[in-house]
Every structure is written in structure tokens, then in C-alpha cells.
C-alpha atoms as a PDB file:
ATOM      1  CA  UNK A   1     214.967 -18.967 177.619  1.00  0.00           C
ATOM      2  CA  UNK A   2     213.791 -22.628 177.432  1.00  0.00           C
ATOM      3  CA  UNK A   3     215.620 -25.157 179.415  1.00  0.00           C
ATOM      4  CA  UNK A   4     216.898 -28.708 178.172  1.00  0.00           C
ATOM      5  CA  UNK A   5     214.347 -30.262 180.352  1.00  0.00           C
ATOM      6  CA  UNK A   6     211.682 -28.833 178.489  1.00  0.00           C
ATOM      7  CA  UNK A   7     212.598 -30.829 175.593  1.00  0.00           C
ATOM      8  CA  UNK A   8     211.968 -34.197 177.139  1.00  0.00           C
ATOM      9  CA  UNK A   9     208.919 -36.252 176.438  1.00  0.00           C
ATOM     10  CA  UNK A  10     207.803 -39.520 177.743  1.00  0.00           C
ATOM     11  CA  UNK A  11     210.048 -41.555 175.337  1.00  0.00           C
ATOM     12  CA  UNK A  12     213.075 -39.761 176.456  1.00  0.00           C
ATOM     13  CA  UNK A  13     215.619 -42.389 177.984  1.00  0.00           C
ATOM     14  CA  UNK A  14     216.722 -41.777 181.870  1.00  0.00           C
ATOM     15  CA  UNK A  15     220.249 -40.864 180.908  1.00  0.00           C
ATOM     16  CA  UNK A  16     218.963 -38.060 178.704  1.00  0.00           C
ATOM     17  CA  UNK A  17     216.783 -37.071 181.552  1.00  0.00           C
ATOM     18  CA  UNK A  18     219.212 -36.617 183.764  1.00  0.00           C
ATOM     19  CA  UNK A  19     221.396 -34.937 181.361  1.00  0.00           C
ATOM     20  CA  UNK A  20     219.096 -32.524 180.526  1.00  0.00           C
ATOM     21  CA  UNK A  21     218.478 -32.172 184.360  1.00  0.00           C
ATOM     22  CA  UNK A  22     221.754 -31.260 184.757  1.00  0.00           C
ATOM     23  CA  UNK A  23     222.318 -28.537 181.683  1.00  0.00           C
ATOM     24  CA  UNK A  24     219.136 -27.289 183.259  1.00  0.00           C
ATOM     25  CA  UNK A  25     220.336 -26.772 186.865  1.00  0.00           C
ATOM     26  CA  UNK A  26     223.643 -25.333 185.180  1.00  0.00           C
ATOM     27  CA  UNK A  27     222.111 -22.796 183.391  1.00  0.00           C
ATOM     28  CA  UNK A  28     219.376 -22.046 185.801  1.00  0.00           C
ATOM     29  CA  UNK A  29     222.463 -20.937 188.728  1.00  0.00           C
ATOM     30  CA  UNK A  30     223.898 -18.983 185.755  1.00  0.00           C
ATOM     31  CA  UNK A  31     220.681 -16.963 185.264  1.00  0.00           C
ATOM     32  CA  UNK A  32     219.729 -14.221 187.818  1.00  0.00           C
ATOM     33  CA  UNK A  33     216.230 -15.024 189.761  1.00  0.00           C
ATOM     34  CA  UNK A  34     213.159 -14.057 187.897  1.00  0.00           C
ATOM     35  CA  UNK A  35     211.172 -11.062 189.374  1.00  0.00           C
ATOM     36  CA  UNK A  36     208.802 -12.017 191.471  1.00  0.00           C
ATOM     37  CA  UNK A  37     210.310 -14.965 193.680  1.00  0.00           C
ATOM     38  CA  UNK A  38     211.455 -14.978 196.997  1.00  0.00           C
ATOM     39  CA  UNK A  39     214.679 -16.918 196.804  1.00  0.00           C
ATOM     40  CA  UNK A  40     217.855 -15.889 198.307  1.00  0.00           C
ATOM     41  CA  UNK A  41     221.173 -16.604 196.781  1.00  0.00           C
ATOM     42  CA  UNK A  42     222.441 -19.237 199.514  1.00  0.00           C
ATOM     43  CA  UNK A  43     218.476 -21.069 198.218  1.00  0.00           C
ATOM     44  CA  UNK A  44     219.057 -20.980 194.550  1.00  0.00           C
ATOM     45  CA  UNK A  45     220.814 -24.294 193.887  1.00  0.00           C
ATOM     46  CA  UNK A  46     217.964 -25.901 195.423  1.00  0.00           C
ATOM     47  CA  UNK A  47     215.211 -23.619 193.811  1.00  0.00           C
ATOM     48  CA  UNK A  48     216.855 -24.397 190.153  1.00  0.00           C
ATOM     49  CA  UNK A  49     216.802 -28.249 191.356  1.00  0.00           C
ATOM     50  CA  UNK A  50     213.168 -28.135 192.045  1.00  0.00           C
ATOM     51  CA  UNK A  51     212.716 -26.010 188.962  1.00  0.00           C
ATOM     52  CA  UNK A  52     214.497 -28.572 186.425  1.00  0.00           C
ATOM     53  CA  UNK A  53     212.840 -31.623 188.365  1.00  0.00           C
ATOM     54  CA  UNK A  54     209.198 -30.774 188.353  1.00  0.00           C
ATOM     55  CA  UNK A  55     209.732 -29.488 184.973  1.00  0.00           C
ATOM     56  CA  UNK A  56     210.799 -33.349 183.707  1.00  0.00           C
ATOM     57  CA  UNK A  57     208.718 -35.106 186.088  1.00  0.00           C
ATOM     58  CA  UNK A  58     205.649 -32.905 183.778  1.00  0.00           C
ATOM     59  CA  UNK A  59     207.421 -33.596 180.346  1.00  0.00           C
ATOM     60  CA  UNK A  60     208.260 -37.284 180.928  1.00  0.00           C
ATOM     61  CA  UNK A  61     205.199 -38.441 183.013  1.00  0.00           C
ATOM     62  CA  UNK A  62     207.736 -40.307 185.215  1.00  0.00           C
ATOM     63  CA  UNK A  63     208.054 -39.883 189.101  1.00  0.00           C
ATOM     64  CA  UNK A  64     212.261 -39.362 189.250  1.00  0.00           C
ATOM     65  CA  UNK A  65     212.404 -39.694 192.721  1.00  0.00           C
ATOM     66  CA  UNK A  66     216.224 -39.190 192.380  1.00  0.00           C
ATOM     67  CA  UNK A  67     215.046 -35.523 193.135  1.00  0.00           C
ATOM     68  CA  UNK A  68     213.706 -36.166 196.153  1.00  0.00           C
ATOM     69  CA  UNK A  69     215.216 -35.200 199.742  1.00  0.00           C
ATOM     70  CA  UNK A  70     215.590 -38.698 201.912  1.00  0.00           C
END
């Protein structure tokens, strides 16, 4: 199922980004892993983060270093 990141494009303003960055992360924890990945449960939160990030850093063309770990 897509996630609202995936309907960002390079126009999209930052507070729809991180909207749909958001809804994304939301739905991702609500979603069991996909086959194939070697998460554990107390590591999702942080693989649907990196999931919903590099998915609007590639739609939007923009770094949002927001996502980053300092």
C-alpha cells in the first residue's frame, strides 16, 4: 500500500512534507514488517522513520535533515 510520502514532489511545501512524513511513519508502525527484513520490533519506529524519510528526500529532491540523528 502506497504511503503519503510517495505523493510528494518537488513543489510540495515543507509542512506537507512533514505531514505526509508523519501519516507515513503512522501507518508504517501499524503495518507488520515486510518479509524479508531483519528488523526487530523494539527497531521498527526507527526503520519506518528511515523508510518515510528517504522516501521524501527521493520524491522532493530536498535534503530534510530534520531526519537526521545529531
Amino acid at each position: 500500500m502506497p504511503l503519503p510520502v510517495d505523493s510528494l514532489t518537488p513543489d510540495s511545501p515543507l509542512t506537507s512534507i512533514r505531514e505526509a512524513i508523519s501519516q507515513s511513519i503512522a501507518r508504517c508502525m501499524e503495518e507488520p514488517i515486510p518479509e524479508g527484513y531483519d528488523v526487530t520490533e523494539g527497531n521498527k519506529q526507527k526503520w519506518c522513520s528511515g523508510k518515510a524519510y528517504g522516501i521524501a528526500r527521493e520524491k522532493t529532491g530536498q535534503s530534510l535533515n530534520e531526519g537526521t540523528i545529531k
